[in-house]
N, C-alpha and C. Protein backbone atom coordinates (compact mmCIF):
# COMPACT_ATOMS: atom_id res chain seq x y z
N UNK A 1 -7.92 -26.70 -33.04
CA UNK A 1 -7.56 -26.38 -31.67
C UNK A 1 -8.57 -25.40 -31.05
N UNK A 2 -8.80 -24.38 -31.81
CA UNK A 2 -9.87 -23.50 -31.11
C UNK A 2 -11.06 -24.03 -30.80
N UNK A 3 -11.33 -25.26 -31.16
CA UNK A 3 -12.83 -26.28 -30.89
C UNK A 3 -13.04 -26.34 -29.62
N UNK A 4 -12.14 -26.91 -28.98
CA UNK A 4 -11.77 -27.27 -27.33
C UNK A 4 -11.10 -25.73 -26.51
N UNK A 5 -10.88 -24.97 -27.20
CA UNK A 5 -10.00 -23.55 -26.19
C UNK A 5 -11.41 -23.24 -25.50
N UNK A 6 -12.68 -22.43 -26.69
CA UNK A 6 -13.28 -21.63 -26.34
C UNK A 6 -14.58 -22.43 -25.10
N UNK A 7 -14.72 -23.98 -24.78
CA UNK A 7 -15.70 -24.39 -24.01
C UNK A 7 -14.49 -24.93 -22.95
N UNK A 8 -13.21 -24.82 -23.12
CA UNK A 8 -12.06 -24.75 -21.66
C UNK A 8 -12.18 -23.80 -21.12
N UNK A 9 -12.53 -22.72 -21.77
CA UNK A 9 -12.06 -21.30 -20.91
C UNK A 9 -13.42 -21.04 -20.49
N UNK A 10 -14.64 -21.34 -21.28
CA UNK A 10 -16.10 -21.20 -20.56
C UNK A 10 -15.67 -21.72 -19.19
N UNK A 11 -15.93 -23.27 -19.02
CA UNK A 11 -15.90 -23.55 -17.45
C UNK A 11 -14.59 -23.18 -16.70
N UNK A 12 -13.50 -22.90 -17.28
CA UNK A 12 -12.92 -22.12 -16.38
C UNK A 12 -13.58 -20.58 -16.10
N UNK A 13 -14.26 -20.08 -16.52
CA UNK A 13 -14.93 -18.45 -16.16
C UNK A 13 -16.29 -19.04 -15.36
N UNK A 14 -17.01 -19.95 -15.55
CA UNK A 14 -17.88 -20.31 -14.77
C UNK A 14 -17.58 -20.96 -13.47
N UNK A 15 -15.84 -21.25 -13.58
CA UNK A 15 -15.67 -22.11 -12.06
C UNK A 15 -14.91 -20.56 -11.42
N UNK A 16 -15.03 -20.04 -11.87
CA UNK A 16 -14.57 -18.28 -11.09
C UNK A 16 -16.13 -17.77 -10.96
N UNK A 17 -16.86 -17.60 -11.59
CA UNK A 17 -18.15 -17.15 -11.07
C UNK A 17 -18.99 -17.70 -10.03
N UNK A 18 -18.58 -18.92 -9.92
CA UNK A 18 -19.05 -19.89 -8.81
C UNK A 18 -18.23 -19.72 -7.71
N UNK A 19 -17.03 -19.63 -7.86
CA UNK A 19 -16.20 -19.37 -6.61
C UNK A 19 -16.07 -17.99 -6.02
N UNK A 20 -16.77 -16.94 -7.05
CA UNK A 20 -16.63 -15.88 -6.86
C UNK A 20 -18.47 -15.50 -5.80
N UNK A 21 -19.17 -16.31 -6.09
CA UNK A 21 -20.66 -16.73 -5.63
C UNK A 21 -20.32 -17.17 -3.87
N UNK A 22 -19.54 -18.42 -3.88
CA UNK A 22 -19.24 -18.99 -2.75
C UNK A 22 -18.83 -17.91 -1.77
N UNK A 23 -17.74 -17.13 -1.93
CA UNK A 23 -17.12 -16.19 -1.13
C UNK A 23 -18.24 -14.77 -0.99
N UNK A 24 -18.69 -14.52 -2.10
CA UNK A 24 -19.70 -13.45 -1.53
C UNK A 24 -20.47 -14.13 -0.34
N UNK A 25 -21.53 -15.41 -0.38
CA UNK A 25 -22.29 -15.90 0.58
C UNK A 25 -21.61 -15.81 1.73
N UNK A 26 -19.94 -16.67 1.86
CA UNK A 26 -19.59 -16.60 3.18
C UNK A 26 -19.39 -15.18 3.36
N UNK A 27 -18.51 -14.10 3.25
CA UNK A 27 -18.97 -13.02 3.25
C UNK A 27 -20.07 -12.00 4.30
N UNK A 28 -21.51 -12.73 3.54
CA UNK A 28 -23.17 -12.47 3.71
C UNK A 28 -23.12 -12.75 5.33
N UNK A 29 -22.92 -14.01 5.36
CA UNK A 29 -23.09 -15.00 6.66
C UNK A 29 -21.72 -14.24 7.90
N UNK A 30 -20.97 -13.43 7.56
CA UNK A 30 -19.68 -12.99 8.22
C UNK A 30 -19.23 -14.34 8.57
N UNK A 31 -19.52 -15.32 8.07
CA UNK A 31 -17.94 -16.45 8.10
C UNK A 31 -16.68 -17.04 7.67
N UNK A 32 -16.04 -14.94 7.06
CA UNK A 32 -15.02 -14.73 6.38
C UNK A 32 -14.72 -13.86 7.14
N UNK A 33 -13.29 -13.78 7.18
CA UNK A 33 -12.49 -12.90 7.35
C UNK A 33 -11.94 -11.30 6.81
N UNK A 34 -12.40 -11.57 5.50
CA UNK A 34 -11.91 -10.36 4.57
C UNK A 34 -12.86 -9.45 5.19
N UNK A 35 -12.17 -8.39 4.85
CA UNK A 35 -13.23 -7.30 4.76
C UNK A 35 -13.52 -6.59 3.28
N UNK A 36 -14.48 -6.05 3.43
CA UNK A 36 -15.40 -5.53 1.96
C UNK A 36 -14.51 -5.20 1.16
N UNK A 37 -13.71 -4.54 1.38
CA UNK A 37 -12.85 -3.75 0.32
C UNK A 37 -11.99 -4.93 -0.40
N UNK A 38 -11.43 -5.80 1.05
CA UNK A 38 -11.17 -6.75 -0.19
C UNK A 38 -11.77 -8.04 -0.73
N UNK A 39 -13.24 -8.11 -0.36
CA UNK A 39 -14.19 -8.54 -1.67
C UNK A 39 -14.06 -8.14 -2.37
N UNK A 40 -14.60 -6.77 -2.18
CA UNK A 40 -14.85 -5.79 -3.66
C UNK A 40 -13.32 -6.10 -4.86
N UNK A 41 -12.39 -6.07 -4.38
CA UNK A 41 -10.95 -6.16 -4.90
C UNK A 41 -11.39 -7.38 -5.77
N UNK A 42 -11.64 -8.85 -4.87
CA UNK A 42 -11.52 -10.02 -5.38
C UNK A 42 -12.82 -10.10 -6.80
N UNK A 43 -13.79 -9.46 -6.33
CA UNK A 43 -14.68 -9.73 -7.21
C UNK A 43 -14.35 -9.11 -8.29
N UNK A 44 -14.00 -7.57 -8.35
CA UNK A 44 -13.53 -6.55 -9.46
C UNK A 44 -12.43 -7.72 -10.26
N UNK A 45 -11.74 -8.16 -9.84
CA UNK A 45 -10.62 -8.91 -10.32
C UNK A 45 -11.26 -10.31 -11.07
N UNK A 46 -11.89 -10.76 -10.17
CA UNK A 46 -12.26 -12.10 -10.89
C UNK A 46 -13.40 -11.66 -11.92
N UNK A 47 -14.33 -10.52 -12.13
CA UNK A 47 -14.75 -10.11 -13.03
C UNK A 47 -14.26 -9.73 -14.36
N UNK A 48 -13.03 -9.22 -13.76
CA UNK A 48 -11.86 -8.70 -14.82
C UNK A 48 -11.68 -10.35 -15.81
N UNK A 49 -11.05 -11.22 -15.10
CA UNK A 49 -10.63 -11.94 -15.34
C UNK A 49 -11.72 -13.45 -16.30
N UNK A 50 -13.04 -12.94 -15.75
CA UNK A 50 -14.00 -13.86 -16.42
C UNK A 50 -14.01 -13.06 -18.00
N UNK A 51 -14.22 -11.43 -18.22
CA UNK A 51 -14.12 -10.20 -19.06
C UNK A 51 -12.80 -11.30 -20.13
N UNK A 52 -11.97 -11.57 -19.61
CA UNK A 52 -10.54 -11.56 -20.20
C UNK A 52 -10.82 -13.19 -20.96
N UNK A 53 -11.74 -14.40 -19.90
CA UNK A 53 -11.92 -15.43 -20.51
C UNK A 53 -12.53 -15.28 -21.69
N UNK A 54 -13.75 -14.83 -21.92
CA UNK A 54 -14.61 -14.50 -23.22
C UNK A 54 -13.99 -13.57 -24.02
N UNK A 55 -13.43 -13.00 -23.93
CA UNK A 55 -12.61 -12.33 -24.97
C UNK A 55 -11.44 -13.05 -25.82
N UNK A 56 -10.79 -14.03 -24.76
CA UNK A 56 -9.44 -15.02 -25.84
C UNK A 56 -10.91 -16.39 -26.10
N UNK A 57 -11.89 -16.57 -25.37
CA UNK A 57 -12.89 -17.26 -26.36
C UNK A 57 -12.84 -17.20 -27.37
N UNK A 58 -13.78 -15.65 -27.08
CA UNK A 58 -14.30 -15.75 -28.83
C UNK A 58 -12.98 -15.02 -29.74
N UNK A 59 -12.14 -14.59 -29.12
CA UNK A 59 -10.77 -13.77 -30.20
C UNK A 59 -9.93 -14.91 -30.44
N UNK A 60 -10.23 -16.42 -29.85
CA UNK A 60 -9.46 -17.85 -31.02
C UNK A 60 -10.13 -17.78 -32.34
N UNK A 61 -11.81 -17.74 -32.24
CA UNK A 61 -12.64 -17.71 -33.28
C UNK A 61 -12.66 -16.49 -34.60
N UNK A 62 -12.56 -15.38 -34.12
CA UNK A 62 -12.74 -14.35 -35.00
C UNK A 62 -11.50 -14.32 -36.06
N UNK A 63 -12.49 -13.57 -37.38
CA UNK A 63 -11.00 -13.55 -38.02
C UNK A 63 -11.20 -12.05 -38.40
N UNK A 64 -9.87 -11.84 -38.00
CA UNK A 64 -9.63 -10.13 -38.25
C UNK A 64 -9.13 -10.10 -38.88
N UNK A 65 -9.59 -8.81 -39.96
CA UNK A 65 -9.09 -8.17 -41.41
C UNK A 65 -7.93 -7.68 -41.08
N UNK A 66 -7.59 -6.85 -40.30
CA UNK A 66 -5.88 -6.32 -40.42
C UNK A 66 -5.43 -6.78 -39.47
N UNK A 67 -4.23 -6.53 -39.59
CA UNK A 67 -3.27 -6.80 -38.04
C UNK A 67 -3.62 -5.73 -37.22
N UNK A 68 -3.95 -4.59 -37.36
CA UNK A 68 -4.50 -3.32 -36.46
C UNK A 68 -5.48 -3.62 -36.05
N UNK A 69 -6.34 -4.20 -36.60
CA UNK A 69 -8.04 -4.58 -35.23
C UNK A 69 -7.15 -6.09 -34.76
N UNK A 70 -6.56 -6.95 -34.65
CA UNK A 70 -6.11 -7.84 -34.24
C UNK A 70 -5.78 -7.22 -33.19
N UNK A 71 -4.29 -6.00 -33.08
CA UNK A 71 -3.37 -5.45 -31.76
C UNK A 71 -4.44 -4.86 -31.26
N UNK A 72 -5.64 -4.29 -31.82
CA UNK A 72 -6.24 -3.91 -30.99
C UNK A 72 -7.26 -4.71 -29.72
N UNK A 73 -7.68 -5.70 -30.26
CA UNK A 73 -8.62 -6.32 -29.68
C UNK A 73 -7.66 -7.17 -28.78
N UNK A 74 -6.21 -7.49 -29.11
CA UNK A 74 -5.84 -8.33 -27.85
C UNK A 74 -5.00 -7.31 -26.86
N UNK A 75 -4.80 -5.69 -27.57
CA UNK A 75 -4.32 -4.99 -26.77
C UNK A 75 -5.50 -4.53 -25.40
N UNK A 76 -6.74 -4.79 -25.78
CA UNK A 76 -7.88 -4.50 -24.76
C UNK A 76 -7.49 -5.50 -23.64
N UNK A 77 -7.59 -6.84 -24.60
CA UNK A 77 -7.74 -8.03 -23.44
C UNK A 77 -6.12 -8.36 -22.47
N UNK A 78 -5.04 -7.33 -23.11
CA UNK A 78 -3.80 -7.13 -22.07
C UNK A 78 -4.17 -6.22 -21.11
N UNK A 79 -4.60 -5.38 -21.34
CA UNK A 79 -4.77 -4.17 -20.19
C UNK A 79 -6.00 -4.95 -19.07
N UNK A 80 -6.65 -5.35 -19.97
CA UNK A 80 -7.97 -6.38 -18.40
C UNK A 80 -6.95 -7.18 -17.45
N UNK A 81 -6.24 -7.92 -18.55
CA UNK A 81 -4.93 -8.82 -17.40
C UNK A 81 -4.41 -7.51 -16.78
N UNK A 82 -4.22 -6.94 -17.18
CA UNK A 82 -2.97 -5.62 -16.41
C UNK A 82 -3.90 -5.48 -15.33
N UNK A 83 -5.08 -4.59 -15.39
CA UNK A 83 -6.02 -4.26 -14.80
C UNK A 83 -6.22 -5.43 -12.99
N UNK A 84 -6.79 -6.18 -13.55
CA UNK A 84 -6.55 -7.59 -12.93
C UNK A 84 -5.33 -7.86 -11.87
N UNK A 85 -4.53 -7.75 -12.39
CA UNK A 85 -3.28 -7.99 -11.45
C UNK A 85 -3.34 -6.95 -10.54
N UNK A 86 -3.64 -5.78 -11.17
CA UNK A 86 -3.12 -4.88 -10.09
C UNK A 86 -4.16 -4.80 -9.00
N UNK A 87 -5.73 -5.56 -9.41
CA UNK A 87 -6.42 -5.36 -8.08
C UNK A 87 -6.16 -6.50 -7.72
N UNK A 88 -5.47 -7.91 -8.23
CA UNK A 88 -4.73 -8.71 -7.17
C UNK A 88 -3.71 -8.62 -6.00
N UNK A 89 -3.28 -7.10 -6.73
CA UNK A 89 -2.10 -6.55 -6.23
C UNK A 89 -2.08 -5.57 -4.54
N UNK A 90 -3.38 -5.16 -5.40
CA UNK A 90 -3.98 -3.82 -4.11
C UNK A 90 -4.50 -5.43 -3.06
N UNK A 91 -5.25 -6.84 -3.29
CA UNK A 91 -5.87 -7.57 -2.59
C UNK A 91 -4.76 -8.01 -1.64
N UNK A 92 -3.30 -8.53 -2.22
CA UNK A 92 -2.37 -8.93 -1.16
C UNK A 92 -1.67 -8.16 -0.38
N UNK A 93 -1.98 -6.83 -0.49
CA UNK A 93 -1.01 -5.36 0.12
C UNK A 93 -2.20 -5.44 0.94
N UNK A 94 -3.58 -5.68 1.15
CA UNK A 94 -4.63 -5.39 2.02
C UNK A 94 -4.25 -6.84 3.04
N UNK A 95 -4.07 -8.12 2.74
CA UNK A 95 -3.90 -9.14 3.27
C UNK A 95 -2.65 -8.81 4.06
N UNK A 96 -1.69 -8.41 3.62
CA UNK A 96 -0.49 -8.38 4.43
C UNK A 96 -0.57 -7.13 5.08
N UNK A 97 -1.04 -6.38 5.23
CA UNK A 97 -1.63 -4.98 6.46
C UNK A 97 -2.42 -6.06 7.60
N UNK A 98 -3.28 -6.60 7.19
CA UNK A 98 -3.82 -7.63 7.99
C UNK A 98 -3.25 -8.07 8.89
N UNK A 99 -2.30 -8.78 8.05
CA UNK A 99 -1.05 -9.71 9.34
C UNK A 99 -0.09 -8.79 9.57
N UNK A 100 0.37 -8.26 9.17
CA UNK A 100 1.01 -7.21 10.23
C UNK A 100 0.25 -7.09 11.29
N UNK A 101 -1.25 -5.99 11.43
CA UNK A 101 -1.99 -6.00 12.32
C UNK A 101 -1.92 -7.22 13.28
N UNK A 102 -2.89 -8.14 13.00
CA UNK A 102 -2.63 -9.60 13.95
C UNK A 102 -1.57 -9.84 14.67
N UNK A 103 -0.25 -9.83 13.83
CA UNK A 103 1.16 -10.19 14.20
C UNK A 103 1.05 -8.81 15.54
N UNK A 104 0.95 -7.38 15.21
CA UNK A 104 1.48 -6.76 15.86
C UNK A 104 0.64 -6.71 17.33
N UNK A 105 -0.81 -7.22 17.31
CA UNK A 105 -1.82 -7.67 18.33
C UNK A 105 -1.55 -8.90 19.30
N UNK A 106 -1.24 -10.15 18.77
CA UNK A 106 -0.14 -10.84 18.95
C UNK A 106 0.64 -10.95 20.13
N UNK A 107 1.80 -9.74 19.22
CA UNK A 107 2.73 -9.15 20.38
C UNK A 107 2.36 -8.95 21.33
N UNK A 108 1.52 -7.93 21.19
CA UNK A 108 0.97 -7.39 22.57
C UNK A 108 0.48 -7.85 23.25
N UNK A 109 -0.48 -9.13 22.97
CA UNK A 109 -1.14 -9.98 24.02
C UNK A 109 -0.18 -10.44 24.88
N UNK A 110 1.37 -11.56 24.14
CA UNK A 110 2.06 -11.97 24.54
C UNK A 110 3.20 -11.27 25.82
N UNK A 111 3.08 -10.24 25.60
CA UNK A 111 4.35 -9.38 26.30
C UNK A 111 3.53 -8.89 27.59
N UNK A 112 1.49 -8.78 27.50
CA UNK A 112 1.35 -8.58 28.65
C UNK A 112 1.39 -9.59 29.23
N UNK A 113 0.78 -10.34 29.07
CA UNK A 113 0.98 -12.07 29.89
C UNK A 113 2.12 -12.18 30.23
N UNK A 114 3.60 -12.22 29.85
CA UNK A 114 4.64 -11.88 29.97
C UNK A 114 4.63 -11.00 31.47
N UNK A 115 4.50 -10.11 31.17
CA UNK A 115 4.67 -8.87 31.83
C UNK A 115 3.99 -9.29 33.24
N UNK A 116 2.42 -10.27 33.18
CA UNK A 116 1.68 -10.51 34.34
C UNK A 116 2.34 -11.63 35.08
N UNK A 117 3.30 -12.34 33.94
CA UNK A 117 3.76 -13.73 34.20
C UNK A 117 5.09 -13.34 35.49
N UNK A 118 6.13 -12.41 35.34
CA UNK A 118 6.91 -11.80 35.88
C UNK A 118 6.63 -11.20 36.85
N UNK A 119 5.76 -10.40 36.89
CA UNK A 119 4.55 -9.85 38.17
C UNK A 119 4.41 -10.76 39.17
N UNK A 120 3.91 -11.82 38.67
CA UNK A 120 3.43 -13.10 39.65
C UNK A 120 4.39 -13.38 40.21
N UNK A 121 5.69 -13.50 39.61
CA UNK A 121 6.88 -14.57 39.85
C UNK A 121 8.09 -13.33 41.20
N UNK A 122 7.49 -12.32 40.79
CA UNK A 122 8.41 -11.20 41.91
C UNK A 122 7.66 -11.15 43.48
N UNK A 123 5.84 -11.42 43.01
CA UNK A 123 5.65 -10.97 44.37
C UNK A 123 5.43 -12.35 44.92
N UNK A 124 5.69 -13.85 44.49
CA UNK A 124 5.53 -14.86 44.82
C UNK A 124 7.02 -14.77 45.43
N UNK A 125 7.74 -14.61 44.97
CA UNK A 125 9.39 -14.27 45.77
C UNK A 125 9.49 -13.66 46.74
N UNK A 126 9.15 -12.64 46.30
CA UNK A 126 8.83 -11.42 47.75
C UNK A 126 8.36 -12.12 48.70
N UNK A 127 7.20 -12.42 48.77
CA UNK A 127 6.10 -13.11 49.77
C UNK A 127 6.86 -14.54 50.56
N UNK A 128 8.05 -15.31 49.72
CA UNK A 128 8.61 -16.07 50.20
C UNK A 128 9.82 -15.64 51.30
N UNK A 129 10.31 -14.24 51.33
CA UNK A 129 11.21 -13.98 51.92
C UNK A 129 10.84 -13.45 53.38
């Protein structure tokens, strides 16, 4: 089984380094939306996460003498997942500040138009009387 794990999880870490490539360029070009911080988030994370592929790689392959370098070496590669999540975590708390923002911009567009729409409609009344 470990024959096929450790060249699955290669191109899965190479199809994150590539996708992680793609989004920097758009990015470069500003024909993204994010802002830096949460690049920086996505990349830290998908770095994490390529870190975490090569490690259950090559830790199908290795054979460890005790069970103590075993907990240890997959206790590293839990905390990268831990690690990982949580700058997935900080990435969707930055996304949803976002839309709040938008949403709450939004509003405001809507309620003045509103507001101009009602304007129109009082002194078009007025003017009729």
């Amino acid at each position: 089984m470990a024959q096929w794990v450790a060249p699955l999880l290669g191109l899965v870490a190479a199809a994150l380094l590539v996708r992680l490539a793609a989004e920097w360029r758009r990015y470069q070009r500003r024909e993204h939306i994010i802002s830096g911080r949460q690049l920086a988030l996505r990349a830290g994370s998908g770095l994490l996460l390529v870190a975490v592929l090569a490690m259950m790689a090559l830790g199908v392959n290795l054979k460890f003498t005790s069970a103590r370098s075993a907990a240890v070496y997959w206790g590293i590669c839990l905390l990268l997942v831990g690690a990982a999540m949580v700058l997935a975590m900080l990435d969707l708390w930055q996304v949803a500040k976002y839309a709040r923002r938008r949403r709450a911009e939004m509003y405001q567009r809507m309620s003045s138009y509103l507001e101009q729409v009602v304007r129109r409609r009082n002194t078009d009344r007025a003017g009729d009387q």
